[in-house]
C-alpha atoms as a PDB file:
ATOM      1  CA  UNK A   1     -13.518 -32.118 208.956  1.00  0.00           C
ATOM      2  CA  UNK A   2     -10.891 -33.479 210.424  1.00  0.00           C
ATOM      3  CA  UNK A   3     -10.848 -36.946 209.336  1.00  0.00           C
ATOM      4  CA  UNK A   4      -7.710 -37.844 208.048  1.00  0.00           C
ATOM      5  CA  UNK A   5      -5.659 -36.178 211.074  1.00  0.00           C
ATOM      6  CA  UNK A   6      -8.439 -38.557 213.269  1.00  0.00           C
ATOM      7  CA  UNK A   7      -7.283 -41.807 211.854  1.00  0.00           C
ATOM      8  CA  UNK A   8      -3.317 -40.942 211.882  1.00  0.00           C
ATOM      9  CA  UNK A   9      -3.890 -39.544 215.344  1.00  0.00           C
ATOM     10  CA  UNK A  10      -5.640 -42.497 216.380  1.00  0.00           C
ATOM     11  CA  UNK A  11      -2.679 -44.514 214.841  1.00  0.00           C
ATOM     12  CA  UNK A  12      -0.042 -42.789 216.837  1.00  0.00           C
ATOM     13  CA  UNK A  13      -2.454 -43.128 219.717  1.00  0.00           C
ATOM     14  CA  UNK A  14      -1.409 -47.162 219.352  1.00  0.00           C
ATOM     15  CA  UNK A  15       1.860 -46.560 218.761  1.00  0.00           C
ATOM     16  CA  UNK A  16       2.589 -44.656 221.769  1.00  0.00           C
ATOM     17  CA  UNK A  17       0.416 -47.921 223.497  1.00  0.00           C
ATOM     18  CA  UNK A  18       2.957 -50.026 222.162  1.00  0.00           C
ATOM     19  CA  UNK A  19       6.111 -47.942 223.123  1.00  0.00           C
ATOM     20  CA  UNK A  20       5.073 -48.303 226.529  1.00  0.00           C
ATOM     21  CA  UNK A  21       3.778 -51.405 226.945  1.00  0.00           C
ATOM     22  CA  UNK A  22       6.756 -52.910 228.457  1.00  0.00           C
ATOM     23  CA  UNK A  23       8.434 -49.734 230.384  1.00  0.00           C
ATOM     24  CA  UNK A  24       8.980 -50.047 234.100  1.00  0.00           C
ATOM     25  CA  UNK A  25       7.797 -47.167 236.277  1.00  0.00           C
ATOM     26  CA  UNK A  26      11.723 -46.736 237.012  1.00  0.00           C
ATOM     27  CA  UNK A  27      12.347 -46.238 233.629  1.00  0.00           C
ATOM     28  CA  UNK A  28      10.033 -43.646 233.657  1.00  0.00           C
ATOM     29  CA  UNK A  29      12.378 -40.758 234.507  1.00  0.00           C
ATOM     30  CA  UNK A  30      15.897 -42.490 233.123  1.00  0.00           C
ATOM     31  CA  UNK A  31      18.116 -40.284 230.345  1.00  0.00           C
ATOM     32  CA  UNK A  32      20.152 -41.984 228.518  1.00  0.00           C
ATOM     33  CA  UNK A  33      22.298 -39.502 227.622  1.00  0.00           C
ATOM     34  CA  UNK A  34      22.265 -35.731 227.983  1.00  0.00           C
ATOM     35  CA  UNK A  35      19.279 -33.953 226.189  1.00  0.00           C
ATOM     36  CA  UNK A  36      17.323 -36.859 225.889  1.00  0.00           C
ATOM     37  CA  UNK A  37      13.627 -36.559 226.998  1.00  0.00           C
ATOM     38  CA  UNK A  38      12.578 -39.489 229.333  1.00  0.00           C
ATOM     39  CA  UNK A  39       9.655 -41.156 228.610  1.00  0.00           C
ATOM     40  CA  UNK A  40       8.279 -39.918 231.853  1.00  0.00           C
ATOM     41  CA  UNK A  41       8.216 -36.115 230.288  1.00  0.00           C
ATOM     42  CA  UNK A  42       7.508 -37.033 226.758  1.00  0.00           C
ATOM     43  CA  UNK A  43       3.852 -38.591 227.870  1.00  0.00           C
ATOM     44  CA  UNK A  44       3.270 -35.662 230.200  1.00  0.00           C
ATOM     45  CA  UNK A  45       3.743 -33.253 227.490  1.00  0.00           C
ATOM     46  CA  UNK A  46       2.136 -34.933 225.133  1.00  0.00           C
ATOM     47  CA  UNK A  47      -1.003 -34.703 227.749  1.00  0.00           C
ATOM     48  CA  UNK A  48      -0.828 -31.079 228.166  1.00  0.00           C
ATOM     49  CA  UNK A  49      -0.528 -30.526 224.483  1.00  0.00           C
ATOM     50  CA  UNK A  50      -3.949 -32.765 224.017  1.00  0.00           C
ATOM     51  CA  UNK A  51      -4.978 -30.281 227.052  1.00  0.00           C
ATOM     52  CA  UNK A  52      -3.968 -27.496 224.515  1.00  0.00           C
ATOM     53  CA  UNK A  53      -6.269 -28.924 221.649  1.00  0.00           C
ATOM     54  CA  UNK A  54      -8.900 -29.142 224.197  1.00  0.00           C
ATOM     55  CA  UNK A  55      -8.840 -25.815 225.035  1.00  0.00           C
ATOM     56  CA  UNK A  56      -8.644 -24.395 221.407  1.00  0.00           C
ATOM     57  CA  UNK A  57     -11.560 -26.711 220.660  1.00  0.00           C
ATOM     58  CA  UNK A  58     -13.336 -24.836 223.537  1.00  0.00           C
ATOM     59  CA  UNK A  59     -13.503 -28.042 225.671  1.00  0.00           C
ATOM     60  CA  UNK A  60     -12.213 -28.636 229.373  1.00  0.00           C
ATOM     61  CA  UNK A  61      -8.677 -29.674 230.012  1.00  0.00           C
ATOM     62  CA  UNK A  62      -7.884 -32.645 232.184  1.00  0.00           C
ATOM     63  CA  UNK A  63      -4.882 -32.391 233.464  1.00  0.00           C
ATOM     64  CA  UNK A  64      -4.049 -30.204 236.393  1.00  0.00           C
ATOM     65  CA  UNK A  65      -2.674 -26.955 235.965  1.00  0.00           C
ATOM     66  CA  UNK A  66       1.168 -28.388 237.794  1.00  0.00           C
ATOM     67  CA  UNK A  67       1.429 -31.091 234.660  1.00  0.00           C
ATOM     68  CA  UNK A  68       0.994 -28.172 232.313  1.00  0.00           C
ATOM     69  CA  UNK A  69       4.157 -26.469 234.297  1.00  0.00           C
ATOM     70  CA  UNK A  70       5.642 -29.775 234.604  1.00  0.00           C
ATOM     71  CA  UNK A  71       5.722 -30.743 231.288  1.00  0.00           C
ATOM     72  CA  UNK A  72       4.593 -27.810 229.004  1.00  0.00           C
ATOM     73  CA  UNK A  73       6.646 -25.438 226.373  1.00  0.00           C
ATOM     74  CA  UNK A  74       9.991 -24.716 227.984  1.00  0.00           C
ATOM     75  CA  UNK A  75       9.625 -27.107 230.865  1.00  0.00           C
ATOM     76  CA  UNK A  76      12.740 -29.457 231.312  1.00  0.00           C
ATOM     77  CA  UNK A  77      12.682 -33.245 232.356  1.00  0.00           C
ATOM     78  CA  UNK A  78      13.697 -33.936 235.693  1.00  0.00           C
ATOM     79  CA  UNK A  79      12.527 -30.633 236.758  1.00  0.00           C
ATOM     80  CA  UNK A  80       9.191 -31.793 237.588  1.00  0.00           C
ATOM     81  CA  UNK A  81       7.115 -30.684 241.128  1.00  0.00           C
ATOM     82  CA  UNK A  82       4.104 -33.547 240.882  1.00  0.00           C
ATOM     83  CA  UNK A  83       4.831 -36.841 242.293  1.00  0.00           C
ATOM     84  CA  UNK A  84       5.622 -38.857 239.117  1.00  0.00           C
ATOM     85  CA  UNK A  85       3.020 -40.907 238.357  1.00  0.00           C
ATOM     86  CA  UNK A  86       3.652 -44.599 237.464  1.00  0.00           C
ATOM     87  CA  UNK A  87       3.514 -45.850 233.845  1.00  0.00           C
ATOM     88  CA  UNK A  88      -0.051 -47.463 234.441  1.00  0.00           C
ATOM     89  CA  UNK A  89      -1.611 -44.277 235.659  1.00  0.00           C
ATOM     90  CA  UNK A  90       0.331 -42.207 233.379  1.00  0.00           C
ATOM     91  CA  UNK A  91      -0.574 -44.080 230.210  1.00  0.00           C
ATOM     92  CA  UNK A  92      -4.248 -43.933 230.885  1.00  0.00           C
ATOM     93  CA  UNK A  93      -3.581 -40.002 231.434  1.00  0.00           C
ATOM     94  CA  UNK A  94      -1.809 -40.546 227.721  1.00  0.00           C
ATOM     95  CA  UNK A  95      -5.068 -42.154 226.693  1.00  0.00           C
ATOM     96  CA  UNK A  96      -7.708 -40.274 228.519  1.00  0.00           C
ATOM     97  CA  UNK A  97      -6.460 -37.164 226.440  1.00  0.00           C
ATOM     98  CA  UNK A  98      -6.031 -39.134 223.210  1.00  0.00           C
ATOM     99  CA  UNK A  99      -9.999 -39.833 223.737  1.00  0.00           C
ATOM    100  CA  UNK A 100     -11.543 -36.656 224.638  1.00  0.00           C
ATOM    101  CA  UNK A 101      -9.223 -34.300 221.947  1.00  0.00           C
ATOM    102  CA  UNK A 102     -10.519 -37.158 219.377  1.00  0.00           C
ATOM    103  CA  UNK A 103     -14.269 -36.695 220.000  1.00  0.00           C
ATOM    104  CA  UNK A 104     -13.835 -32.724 220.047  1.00  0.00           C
ATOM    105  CA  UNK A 105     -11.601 -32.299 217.187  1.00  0.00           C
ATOM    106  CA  UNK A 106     -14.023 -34.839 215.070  1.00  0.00           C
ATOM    107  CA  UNK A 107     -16.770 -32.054 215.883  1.00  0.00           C
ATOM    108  CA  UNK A 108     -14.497 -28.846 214.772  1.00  0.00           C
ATOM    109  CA  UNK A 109     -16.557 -26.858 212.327  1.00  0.00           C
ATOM    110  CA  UNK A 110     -15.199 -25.377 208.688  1.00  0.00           C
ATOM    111  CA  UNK A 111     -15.598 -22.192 210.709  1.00  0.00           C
ATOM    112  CA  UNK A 112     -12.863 -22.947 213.429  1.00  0.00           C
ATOM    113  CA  UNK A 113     -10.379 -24.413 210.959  1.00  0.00           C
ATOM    114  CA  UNK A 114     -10.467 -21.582 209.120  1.00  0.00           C
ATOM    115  CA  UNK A 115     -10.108 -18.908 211.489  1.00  0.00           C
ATOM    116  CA  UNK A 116      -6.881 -17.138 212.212  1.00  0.00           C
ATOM    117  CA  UNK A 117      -4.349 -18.745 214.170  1.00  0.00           C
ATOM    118  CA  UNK A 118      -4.278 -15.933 216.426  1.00  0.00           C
ATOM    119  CA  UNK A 119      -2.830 -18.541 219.709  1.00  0.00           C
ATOM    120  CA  UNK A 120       0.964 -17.008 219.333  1.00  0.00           C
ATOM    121  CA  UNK A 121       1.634 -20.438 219.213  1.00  0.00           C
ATOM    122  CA  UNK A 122       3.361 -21.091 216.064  1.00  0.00           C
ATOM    123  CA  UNK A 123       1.926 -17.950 214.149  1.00  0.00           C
ATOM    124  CA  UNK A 124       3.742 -19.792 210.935  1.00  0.00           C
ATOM    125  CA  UNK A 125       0.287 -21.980 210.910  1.00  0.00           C
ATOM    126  CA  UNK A 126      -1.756 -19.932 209.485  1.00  0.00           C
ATOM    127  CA  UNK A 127      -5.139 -21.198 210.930  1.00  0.00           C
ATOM    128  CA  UNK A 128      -6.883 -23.097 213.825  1.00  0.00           C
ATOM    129  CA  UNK A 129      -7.197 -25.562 211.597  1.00  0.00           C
ATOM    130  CA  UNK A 130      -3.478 -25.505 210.954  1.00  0.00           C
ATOM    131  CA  UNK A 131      -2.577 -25.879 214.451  1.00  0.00           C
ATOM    132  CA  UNK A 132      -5.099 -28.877 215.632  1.00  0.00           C
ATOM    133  CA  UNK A 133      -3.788 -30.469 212.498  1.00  0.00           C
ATOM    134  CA  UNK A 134      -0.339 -30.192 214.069  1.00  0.00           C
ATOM    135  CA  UNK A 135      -0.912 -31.295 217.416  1.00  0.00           C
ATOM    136  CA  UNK A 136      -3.070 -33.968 215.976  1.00  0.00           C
ATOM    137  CA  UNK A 137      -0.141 -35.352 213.550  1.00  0.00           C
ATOM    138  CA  UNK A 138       3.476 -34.277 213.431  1.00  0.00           C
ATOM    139  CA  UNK A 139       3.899 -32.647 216.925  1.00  0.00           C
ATOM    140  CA  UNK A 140       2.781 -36.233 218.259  1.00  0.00           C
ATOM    141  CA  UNK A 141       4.382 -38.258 215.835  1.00  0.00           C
ATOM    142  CA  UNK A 142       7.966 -36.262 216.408  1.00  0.00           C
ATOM    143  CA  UNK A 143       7.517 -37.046 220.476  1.00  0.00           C
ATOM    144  CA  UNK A 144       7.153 -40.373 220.073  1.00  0.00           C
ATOM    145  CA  UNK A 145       9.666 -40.804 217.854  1.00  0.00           C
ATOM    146  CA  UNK A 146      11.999 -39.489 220.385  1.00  0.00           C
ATOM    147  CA  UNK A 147      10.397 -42.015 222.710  1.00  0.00           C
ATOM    148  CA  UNK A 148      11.095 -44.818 220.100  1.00  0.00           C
ATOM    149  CA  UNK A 149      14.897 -43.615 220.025  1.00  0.00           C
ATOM    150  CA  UNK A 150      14.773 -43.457 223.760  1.00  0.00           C
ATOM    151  CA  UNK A 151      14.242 -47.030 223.824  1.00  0.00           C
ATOM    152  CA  UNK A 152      17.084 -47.920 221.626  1.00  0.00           C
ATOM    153  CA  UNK A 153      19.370 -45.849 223.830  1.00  0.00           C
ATOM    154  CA  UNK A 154      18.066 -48.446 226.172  1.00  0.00           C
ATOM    155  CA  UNK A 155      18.311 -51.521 224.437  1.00  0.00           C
ATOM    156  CA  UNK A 156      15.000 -52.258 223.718  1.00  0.00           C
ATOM    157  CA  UNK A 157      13.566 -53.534 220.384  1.00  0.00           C
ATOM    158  CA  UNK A 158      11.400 -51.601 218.258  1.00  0.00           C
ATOM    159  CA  UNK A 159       7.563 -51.656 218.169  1.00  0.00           C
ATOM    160  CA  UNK A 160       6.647 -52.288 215.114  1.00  0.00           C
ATOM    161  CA  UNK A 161       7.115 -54.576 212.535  1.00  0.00           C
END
């Protein structure tokens, strides 16, 4: 059902492997400027959004309820409560979601995608469908490109070639 979002999602999944391959964990919480998300909240949000799939999809989520305040809609970097995990433990969070929204999304039925989005999360989707599309595409794809521009700020090269 779901294919296509599968194989760019698993894409990105790299690409957010690669983006953080060389980080320190005391870069992990370093703005560059004002407004700029550190990578630190940009991985923890993008685990409590995979939590959010997971949950639409009717599966368990992973992370504990303080990452979801920590790092979920309207939550602001720095203004974290959990000890900050380091990068290793933080990426395999990162990963661990990647994996288990991947094997529950790859069993959505027709059925879910086309019901309602009915979530109040981004009612302009239309469907379920809709939504797990998004999370599985451009909402990850836009948050690591802010991680990607992150590490410019920094001085670091790019990831890919």
């Amino acid at each position: 059902m779901f294919d296509r979002e599968l194989r760019l999602y698993e894409f990105l999944g790299g690409y957010g492997a690669l983006l953080t391959a060389d980080l320190s964990d005391d870069q992990l919480t370093v703005q560059p400027s004002p407004g700029v998300n550190p990578p630190l909240w940009i991985l923890g949000h993008l685990c409590v959004v995979a939590d959010g799939g997971l949950k639409l999809l009717g599966a368990p989520r992973l992370r504990p309820l303080t990452w979801h305040r920590d790092f979920g809609r309207g939550s602001e970097p720095g203004r974290h409560q959990i000890a900050t995990p380091g990068r290793a433990d933080l990426v395999a969070a990162y990963q661990e979601g990647h994996g288990a929204l991947t094997r529950a999304a790859a069993a959505a039925t027709a059925e879910f995608a086309n019901a309602p989005n009915q979530t109040g999360i981004l009612p302009q989707l239309g469907t379920l469908g809709d939504l797990l599309a998004h999370v599985l595409t451009t909402h990850e794809a836009m948050h690591l490109g802010q991680l990607s521009a992150w590490r410019r700020q920094m001085g670091l090269t790019g990831v890919l070639a």
